[in-house]
C-alpha atoms as a PDB file:
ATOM      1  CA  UNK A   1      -6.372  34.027  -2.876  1.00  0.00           C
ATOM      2  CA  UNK A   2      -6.282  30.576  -1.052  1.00  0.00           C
ATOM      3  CA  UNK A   3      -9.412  28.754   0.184  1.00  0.00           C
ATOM      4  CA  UNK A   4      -8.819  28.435   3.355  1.00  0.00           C
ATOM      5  CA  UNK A   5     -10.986  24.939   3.738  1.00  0.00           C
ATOM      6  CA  UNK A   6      -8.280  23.305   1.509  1.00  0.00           C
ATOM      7  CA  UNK A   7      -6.942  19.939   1.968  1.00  0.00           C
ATOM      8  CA  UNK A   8      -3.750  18.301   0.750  1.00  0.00           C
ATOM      9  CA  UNK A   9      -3.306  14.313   0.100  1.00  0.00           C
ATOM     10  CA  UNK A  10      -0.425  12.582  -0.172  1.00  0.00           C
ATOM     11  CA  UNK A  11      -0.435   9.485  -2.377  1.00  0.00           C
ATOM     12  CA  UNK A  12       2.610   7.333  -3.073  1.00  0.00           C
ATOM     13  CA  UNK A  13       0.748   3.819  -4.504  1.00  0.00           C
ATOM     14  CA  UNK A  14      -2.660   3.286  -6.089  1.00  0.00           C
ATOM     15  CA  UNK A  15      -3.824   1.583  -2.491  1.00  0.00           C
ATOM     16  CA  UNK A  16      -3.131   4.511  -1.278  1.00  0.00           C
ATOM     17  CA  UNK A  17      -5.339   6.647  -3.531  1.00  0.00           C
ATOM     18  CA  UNK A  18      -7.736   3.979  -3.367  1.00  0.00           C
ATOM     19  CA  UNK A  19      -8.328   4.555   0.316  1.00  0.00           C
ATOM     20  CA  UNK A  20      -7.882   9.058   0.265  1.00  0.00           C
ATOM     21  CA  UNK A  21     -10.827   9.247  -2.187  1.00  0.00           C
ATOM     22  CA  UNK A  22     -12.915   7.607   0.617  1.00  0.00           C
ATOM     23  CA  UNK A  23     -11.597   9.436   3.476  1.00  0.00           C
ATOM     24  CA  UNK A  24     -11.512  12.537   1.497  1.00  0.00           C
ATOM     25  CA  UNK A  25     -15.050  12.422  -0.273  1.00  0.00           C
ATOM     26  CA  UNK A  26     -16.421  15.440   2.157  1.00  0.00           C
ATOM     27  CA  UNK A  27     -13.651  17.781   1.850  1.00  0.00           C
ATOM     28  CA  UNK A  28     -14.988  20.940  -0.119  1.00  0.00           C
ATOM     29  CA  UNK A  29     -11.393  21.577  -1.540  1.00  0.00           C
ATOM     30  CA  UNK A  30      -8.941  18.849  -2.203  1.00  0.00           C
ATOM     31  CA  UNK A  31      -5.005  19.005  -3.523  1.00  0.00           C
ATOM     32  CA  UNK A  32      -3.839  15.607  -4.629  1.00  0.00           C
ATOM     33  CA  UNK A  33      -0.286  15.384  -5.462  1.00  0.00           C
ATOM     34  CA  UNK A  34       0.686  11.654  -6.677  1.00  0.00           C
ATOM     35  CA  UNK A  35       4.412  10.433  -6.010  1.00  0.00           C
ATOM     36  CA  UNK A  36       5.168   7.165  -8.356  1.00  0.00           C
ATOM     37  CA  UNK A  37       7.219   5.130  -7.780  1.00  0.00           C
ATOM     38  CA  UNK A  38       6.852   2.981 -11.423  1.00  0.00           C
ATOM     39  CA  UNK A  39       4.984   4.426 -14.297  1.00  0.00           C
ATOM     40  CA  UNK A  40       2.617   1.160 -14.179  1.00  0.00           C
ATOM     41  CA  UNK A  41      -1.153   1.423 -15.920  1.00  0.00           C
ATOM     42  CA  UNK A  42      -2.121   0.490 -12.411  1.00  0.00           C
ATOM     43  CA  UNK A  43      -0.836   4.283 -11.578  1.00  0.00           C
ATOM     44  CA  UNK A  44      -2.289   5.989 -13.936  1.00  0.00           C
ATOM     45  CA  UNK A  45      -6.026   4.419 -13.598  1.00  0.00           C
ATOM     46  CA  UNK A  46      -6.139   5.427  -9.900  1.00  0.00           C
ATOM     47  CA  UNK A  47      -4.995   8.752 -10.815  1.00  0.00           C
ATOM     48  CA  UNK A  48      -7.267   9.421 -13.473  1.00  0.00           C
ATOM     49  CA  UNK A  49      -9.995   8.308 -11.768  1.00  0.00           C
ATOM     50  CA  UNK A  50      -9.923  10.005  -8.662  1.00  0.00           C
ATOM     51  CA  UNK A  51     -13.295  11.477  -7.837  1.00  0.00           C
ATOM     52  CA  UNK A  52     -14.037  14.320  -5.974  1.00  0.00           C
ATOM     53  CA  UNK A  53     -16.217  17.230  -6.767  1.00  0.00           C
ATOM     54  CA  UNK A  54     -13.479  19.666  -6.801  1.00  0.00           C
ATOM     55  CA  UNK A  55      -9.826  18.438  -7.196  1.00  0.00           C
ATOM     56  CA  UNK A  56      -6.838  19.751  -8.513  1.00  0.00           C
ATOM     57  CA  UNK A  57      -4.345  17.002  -9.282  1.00  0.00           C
ATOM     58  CA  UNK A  58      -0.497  17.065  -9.904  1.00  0.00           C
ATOM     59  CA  UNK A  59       1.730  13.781 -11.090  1.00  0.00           C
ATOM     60  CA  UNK A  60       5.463  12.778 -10.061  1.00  0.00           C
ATOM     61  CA  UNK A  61       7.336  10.314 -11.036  1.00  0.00           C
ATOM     62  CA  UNK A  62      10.590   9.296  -9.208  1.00  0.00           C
ATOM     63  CA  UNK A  63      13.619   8.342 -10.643  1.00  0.00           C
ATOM     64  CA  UNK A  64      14.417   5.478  -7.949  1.00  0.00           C
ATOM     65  CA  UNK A  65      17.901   5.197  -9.934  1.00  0.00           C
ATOM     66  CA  UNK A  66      19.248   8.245  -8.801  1.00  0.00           C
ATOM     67  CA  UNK A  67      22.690   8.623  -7.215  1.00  0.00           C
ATOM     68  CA  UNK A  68      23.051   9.670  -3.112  1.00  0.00           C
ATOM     69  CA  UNK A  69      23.693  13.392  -3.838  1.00  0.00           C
ATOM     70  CA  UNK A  70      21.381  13.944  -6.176  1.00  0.00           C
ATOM     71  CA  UNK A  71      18.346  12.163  -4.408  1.00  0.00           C
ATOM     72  CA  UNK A  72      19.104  14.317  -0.988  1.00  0.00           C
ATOM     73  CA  UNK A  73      19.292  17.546  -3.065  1.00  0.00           C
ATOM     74  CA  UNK A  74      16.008  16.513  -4.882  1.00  0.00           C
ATOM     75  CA  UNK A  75      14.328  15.514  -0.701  1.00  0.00           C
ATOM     76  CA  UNK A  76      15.788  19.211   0.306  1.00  0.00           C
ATOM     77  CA  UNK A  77      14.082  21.221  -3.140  1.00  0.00           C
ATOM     78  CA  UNK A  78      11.108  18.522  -3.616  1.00  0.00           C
ATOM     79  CA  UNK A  79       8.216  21.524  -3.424  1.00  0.00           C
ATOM     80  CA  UNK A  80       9.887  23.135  -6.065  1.00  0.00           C
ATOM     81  CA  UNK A  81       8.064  19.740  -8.505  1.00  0.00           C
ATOM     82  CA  UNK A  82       4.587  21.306  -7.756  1.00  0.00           C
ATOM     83  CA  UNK A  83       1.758  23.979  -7.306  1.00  0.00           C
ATOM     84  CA  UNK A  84       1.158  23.891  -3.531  1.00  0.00           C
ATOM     85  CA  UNK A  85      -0.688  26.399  -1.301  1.00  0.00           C
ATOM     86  CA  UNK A  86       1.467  27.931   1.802  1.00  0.00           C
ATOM     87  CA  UNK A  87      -1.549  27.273   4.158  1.00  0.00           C
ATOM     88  CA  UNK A  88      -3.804  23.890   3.964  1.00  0.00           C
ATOM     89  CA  UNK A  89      -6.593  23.143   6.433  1.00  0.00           C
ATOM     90  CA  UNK A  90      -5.779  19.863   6.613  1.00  0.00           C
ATOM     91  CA  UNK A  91      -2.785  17.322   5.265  1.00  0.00           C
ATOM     92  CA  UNK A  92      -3.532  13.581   4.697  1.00  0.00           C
ATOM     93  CA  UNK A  93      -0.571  11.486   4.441  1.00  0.00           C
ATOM     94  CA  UNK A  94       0.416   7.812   4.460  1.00  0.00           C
ATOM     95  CA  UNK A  95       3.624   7.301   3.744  1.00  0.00           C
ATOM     96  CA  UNK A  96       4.906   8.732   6.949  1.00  0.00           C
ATOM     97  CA  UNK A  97       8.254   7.675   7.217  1.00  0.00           C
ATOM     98  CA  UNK A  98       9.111   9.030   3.249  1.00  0.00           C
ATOM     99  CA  UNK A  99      11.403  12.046   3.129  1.00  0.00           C
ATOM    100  CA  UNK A 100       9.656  12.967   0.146  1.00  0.00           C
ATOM    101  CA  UNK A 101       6.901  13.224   1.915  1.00  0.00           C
ATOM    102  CA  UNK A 102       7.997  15.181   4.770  1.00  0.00           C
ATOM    103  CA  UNK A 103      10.042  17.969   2.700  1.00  0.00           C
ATOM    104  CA  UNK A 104       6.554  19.012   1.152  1.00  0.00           C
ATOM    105  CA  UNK A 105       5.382  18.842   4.883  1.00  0.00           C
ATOM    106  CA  UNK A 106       8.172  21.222   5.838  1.00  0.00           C
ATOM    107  CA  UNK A 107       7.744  23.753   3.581  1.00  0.00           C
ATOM    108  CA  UNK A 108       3.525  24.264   4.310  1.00  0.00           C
ATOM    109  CA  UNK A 109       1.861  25.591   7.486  1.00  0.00           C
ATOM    110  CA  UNK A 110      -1.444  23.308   8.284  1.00  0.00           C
ATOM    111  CA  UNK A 111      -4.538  23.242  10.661  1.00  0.00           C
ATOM    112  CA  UNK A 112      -5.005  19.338  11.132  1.00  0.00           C
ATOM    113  CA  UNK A 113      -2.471  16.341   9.936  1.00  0.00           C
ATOM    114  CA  UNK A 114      -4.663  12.699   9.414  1.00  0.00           C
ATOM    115  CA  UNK A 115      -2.597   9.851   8.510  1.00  0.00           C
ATOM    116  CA  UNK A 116      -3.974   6.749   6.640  1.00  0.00           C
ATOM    117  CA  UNK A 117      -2.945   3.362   5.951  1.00  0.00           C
ATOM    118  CA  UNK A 118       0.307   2.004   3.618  1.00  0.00           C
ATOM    119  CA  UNK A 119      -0.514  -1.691   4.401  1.00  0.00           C
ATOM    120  CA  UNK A 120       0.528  -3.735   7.158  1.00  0.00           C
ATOM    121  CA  UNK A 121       3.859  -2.025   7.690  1.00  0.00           C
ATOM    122  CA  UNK A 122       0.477  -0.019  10.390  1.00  0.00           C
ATOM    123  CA  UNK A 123       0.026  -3.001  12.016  1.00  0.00           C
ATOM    124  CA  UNK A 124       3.080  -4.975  12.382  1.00  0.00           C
ATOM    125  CA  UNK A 125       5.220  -4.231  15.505  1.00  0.00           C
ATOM    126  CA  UNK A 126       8.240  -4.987  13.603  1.00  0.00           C
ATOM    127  CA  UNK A 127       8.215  -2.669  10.665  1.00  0.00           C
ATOM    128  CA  UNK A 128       9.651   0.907  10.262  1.00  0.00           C
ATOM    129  CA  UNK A 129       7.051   3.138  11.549  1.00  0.00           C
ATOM    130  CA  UNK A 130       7.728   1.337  14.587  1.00  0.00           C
ATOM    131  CA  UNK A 131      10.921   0.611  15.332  1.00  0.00           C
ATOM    132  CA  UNK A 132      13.013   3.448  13.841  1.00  0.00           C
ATOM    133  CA  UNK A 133      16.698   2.333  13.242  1.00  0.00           C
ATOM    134  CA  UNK A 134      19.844   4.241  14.034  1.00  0.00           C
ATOM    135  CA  UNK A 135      20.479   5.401  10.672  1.00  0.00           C
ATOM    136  CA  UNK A 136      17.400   6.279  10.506  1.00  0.00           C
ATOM    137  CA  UNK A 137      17.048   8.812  12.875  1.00  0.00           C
ATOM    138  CA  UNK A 138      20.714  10.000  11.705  1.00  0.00           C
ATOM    139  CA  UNK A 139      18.972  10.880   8.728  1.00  0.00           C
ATOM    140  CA  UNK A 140      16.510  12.668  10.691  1.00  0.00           C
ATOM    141  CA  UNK A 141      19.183  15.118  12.533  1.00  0.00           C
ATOM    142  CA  UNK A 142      20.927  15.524   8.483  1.00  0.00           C
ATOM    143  CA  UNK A 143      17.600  16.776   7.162  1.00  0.00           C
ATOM    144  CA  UNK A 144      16.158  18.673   9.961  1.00  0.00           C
ATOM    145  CA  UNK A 145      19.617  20.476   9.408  1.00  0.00           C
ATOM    146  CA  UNK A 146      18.721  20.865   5.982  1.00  0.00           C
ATOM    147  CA  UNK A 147      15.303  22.176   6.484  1.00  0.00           C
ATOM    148  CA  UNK A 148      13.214  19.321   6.337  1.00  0.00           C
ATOM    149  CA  UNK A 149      11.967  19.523   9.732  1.00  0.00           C
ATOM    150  CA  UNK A 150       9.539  16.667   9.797  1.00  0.00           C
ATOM    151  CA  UNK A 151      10.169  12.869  10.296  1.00  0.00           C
ATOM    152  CA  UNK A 152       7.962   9.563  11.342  1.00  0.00           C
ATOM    153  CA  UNK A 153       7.804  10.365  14.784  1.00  0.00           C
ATOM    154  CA  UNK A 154       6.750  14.122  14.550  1.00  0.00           C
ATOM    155  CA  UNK A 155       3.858  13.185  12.307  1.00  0.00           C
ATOM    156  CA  UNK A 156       2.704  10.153  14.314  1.00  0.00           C
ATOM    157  CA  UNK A 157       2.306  12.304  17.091  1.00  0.00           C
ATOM    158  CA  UNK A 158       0.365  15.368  15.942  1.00  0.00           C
ATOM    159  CA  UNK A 159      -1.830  12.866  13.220  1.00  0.00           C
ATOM    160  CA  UNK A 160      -5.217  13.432  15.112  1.00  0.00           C
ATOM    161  CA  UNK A 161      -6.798  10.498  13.780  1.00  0.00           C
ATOM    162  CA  UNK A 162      -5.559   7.348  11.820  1.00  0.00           C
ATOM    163  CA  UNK A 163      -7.618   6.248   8.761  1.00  0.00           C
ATOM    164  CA  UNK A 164      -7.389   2.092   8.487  1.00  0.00           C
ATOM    165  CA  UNK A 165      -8.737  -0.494   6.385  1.00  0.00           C
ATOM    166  CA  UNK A 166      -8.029  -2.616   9.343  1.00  0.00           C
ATOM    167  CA  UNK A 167     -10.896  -3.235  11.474  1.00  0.00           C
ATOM    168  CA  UNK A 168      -9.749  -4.072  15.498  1.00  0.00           C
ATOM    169  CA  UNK A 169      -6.227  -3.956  14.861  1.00  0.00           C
ATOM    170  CA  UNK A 170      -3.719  -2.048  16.986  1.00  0.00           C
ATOM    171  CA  UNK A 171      -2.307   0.884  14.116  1.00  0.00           C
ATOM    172  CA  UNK A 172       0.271   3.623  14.884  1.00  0.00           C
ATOM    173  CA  UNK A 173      -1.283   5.631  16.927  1.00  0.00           C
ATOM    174  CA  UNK A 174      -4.636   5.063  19.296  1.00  0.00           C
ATOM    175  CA  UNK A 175      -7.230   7.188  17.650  1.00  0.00           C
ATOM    176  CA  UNK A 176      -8.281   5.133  14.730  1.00  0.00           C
ATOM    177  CA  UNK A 177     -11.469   5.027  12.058  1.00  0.00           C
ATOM    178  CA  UNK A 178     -12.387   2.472   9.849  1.00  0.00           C
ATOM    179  CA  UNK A 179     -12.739   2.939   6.423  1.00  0.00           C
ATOM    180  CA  UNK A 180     -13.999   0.265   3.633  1.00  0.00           C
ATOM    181  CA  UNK A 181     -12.598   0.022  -0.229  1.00  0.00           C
ATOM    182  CA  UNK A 182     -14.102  -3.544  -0.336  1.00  0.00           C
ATOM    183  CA  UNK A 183     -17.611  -3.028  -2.306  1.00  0.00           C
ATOM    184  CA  UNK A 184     -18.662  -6.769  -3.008  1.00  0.00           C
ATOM    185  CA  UNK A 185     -19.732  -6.879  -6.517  1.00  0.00           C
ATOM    186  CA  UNK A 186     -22.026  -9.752  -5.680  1.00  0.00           C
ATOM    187  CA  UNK A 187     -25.874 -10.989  -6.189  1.00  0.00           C
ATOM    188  CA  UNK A 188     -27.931 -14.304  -6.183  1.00  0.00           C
ATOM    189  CA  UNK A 189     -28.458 -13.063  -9.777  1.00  0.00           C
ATOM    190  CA  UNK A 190     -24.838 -12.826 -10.701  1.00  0.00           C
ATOM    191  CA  UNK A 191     -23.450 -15.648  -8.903  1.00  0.00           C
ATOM    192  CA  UNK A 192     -20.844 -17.891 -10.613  1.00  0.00           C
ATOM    193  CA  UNK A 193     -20.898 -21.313  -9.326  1.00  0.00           C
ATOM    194  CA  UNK A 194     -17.650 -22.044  -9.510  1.00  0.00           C
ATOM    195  CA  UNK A 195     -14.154 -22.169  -7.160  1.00  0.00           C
ATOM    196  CA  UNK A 196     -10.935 -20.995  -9.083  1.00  0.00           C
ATOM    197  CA  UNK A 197      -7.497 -20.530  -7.625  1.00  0.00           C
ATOM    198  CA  UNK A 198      -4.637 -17.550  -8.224  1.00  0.00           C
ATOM    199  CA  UNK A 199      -1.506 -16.897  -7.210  1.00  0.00           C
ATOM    200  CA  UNK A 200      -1.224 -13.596  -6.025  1.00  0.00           C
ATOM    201  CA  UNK A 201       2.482 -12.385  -7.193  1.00  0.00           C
ATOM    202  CA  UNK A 202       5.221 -10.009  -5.677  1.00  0.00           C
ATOM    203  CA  UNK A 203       8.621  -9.265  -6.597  1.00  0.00           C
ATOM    204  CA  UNK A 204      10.323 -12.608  -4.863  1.00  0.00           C
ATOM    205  CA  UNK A 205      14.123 -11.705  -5.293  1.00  0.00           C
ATOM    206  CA  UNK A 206      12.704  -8.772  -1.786  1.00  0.00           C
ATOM    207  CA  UNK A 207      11.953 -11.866  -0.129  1.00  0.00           C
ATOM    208  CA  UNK A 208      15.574 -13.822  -1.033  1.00  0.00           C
ATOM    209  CA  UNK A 209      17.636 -12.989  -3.943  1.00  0.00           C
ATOM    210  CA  UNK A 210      18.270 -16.722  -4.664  1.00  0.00           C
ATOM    211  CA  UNK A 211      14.555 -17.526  -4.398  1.00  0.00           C
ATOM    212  CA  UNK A 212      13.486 -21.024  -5.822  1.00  0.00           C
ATOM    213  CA  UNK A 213      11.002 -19.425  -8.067  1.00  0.00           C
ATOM    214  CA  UNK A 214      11.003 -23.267 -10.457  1.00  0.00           C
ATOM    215  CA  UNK A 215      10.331 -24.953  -7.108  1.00  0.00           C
ATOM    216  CA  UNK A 216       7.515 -22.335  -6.375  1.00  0.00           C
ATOM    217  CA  UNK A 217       6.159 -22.948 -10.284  1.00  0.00           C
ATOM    218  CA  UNK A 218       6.100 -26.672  -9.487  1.00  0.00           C
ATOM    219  CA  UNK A 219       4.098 -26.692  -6.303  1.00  0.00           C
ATOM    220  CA  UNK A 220       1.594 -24.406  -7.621  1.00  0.00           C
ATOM    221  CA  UNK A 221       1.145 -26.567 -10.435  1.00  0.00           C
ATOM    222  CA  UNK A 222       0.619 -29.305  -8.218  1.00  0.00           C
ATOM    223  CA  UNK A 223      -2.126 -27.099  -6.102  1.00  0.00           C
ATOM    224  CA  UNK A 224      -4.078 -26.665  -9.431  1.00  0.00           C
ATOM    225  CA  UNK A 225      -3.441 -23.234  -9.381  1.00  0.00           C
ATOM    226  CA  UNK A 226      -5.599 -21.061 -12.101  1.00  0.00           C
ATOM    227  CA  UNK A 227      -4.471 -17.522 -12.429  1.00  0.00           C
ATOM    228  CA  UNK A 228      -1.472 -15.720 -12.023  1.00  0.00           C
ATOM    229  CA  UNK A 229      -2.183 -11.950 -10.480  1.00  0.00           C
ATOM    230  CA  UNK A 230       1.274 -10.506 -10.482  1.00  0.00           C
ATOM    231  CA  UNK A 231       3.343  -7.314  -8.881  1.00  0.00           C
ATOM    232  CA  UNK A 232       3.943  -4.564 -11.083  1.00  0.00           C
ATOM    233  CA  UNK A 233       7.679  -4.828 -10.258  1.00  0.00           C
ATOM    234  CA  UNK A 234       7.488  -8.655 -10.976  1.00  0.00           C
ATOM    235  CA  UNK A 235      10.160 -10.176 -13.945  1.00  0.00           C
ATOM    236  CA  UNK A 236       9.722 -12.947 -16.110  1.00  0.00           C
ATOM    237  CA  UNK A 237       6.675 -14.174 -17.418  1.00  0.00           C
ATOM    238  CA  UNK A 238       3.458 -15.621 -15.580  1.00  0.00           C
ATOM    239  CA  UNK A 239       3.071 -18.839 -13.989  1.00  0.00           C
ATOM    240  CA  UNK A 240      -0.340 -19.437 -15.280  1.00  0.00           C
ATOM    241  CA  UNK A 241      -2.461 -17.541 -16.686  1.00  0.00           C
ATOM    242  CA  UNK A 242      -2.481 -13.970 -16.574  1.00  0.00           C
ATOM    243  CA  UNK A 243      -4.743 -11.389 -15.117  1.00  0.00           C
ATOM    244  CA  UNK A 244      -4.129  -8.843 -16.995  1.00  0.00           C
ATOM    245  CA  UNK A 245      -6.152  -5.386 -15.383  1.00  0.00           C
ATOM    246  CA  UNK A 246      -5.623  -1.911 -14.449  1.00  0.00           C
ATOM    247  CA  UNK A 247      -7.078  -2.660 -11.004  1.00  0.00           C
ATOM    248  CA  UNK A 248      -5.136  -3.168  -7.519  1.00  0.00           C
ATOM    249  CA  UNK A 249      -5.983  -6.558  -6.539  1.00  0.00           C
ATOM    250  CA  UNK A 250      -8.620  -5.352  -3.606  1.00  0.00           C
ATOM    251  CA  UNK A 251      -9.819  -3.476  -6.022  1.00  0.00           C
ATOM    252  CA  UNK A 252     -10.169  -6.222  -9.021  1.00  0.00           C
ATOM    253  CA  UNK A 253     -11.219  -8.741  -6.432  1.00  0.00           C
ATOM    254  CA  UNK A 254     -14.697  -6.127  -5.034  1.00  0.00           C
ATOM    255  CA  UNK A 255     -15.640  -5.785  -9.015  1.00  0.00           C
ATOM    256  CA  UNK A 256     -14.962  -9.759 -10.659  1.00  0.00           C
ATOM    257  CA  UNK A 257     -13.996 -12.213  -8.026  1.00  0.00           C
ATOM    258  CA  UNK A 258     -16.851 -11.314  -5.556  1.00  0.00           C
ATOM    259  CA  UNK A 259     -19.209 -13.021  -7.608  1.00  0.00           C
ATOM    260  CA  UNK A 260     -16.968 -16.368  -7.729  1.00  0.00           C
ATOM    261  CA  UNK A 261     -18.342 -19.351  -5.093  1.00  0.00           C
ATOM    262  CA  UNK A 262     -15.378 -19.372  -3.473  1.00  0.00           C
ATOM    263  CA  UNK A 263     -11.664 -17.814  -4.297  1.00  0.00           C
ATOM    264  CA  UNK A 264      -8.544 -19.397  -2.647  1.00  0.00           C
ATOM    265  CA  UNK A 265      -5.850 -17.009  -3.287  1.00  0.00           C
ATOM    266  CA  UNK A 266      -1.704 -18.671  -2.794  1.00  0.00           C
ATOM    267  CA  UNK A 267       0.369 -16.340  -1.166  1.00  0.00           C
ATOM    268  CA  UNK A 268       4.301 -16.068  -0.177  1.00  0.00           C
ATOM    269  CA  UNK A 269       2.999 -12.836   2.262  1.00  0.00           C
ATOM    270  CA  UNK A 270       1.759 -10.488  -0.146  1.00  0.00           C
ATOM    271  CA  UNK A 271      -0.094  -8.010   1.917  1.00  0.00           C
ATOM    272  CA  UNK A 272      -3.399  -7.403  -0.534  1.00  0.00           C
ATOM    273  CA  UNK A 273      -4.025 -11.187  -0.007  1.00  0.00           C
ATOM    274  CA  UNK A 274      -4.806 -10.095   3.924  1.00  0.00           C
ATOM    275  CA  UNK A 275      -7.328  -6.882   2.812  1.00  0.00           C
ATOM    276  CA  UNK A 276      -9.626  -9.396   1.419  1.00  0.00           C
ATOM    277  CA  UNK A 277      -9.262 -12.242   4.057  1.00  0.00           C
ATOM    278  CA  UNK A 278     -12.635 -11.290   5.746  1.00  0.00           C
ATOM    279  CA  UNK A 279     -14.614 -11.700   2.565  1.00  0.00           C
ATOM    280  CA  UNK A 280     -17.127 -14.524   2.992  1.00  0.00           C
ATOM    281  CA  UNK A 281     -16.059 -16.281  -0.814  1.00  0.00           C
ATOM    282  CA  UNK A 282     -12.263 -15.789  -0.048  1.00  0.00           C
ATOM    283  CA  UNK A 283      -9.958 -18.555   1.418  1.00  0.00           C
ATOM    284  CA  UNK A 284      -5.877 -17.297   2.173  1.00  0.00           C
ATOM    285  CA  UNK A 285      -3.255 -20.024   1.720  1.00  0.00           C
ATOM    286  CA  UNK A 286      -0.330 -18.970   3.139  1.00  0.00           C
ATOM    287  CA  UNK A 287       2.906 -20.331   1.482  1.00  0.00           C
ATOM    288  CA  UNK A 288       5.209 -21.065   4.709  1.00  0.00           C
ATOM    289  CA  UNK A 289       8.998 -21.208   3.736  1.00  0.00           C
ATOM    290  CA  UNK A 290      11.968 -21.079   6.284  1.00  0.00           C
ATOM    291  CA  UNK A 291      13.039 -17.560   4.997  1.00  0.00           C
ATOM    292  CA  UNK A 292       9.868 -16.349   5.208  1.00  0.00           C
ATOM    293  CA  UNK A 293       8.856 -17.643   8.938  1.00  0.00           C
ATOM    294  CA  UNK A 294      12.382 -16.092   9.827  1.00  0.00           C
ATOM    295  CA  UNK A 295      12.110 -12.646   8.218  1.00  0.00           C
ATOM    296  CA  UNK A 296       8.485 -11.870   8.693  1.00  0.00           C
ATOM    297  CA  UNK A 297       7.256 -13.933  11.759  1.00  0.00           C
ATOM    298  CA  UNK A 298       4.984 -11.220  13.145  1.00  0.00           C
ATOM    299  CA  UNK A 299       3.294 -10.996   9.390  1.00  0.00           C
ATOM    300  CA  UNK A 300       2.909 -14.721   9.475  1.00  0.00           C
ATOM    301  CA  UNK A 301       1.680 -14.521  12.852  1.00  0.00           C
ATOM    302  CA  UNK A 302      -1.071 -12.046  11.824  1.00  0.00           C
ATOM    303  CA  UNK A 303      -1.578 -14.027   8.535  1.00  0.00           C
ATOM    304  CA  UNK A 304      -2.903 -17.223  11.081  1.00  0.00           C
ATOM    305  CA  UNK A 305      -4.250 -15.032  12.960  1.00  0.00           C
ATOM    306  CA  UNK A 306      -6.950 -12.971  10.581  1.00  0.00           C
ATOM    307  CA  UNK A 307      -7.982 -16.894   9.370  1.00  0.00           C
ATOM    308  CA  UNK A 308      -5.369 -17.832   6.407  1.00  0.00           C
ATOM    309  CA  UNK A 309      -4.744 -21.593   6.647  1.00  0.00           C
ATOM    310  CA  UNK A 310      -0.925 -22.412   6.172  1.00  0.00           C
ATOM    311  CA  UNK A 311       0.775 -24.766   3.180  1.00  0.00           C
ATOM    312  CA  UNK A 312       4.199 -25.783   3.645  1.00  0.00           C
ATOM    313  CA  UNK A 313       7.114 -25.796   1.477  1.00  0.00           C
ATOM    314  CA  UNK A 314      10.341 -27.825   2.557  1.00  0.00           C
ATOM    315  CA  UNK A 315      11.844 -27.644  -1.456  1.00  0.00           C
ATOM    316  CA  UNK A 316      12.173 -23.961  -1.142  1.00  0.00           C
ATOM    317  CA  UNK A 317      14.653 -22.606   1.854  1.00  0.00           C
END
């Protein structure tokens, strides 16, 4: 027999399970089904040590080399990967414009559907889970013929509340809560006297496939950079030196680099580098290029914004 006061999360990144376990914490009955996208230590950490008093977890991870046909017939038999309940009192979900995501959706009946943040894809008027494109929404009419009957816009507008880790921001939909996976590690007792500088990493050939990275090496180098944090879907080696951890960076930053004077983290637009802008030790340097101002203007824009001071770099295009 079912409980009946079951809930069902959705995770498809470590942030993501980062923020559930705090929105979740009061749920007498959780479900957490995990959908990797990389089979990073970072993964497994967050997975292993989600807490809650009474979970029952389940694992995926997604072959993102898949051809067409195979990764439409996997969307259209997905629930057939794990050990779900037919009824759930409530679904929390982030990823809510993943197919994956919505064929699970499709095939369970549910009291309440929450939605919670993916990063600043909520927040930016720009990205997909506002402005849908025309394939898109093709792919919407395919799958709804297939079964999969759920899609972005049907989820944004039955969510009945939005979980963010943005406080005063404008998110999907109007009825918001804010929730906080920044615990500052720090004391007068444990304070480290000291400023240090890292450059937080992400995979640079998203941002232009003929990326200067030497250029980028140089002028970090000139900035006196310390540490290199990098992206688990990063190449090549480190710039500097290398923090090497099973933690997100939020999540790294609350437990070791709270207790640092002051942090000044170097950033193309890596999105973890705003979640900890509002700390009072942190200082944001964005890393201005050309291509960036002209493919994410509205993420720069909220960059300057939420306080990040801007560095310019006329070598890289």
């Amino acid at each position: 027999m079912s409980d009946k006061k079951k809930s069902l999360v959705i995770c498809f990144t470590p942030l993501q399970m980062l923020i559930a376990e705090k929105i979740i914490a009061q749920q007498p009955s959780v479900d957490l089904i995990v959908i990797a996208l990389n089979n990073s230590d970072k993964y497994k950490y967050y997975y292993n040590n989600f807490q809650h008093q009474n979970v029952k977890k389940q694992y995926f991870l997604l072959d993102v080399n898949q051809s067409k046909i195979a990764k439409i017939l996997n969307i259209i038999n997905f629930k057939n990967n794990f050990s779900i309940e037919e009824f759930y009192e409530n679904i929390y979900i982030s990823s809510i414009d993943n197919k994956y995501a919505h064929s699970i959706l499709s095939a369970l009946k549910f009291n309440s559907l929450y939605t919670y943040d993916d990063g600043t894809a909520n927040i930016i008027k720009d990205s997909v889970y506002f402005k849908q494109s025309f394939k898109s929404k093709l792919k919407d009419v395919f799958f709804n013929i297939m079964g999969v009957i759920f899609n972005l816009n049907k989820i944004k507008k039955i969510s009945k509340k939005h979980y963010t880790i943005y406080k005063g921001i404008q998110n999907i939909i109007e009825r918001t809560e804010y929730v906080s996976i920044l615990k500052e590690n720090r004391s007068e007792d444990n304070c480290i006297n000291k400023e240090i500088k890292i450059f937080l990493g992400q995979p640079l050939k998203d941002i232009d496939k003929n990326f200067d990275i030497l250029a980028l090496k140089k002028f970090l180098a000139k900035e006196s950079v310390d540490y290199h944090f990098r992206h688990p879907r990063e190449t090549g080696e480190a710039f500097f030196e290398e923090i090497k951890t099973s933690y997100i960076f939020e999540d790294f930053f609350a437990k070791e680099l709270s207790k640092y004077r002051k942090v000044i983290v170097y950033t193309l637009c890596s999105t973890a580098a705003l979640n900890v802008i509002a700390l009072n030790n942190v200082e944001v340097r964005l890393i201005k290029t050309s291509t960036i101002e002209i493919k994410y203007p509205d993420l720069v824009q909220l960059f300057v914004k939420s306080g990040a001071t801007t560095v310019g770099m006329d070598s890289i295009n």
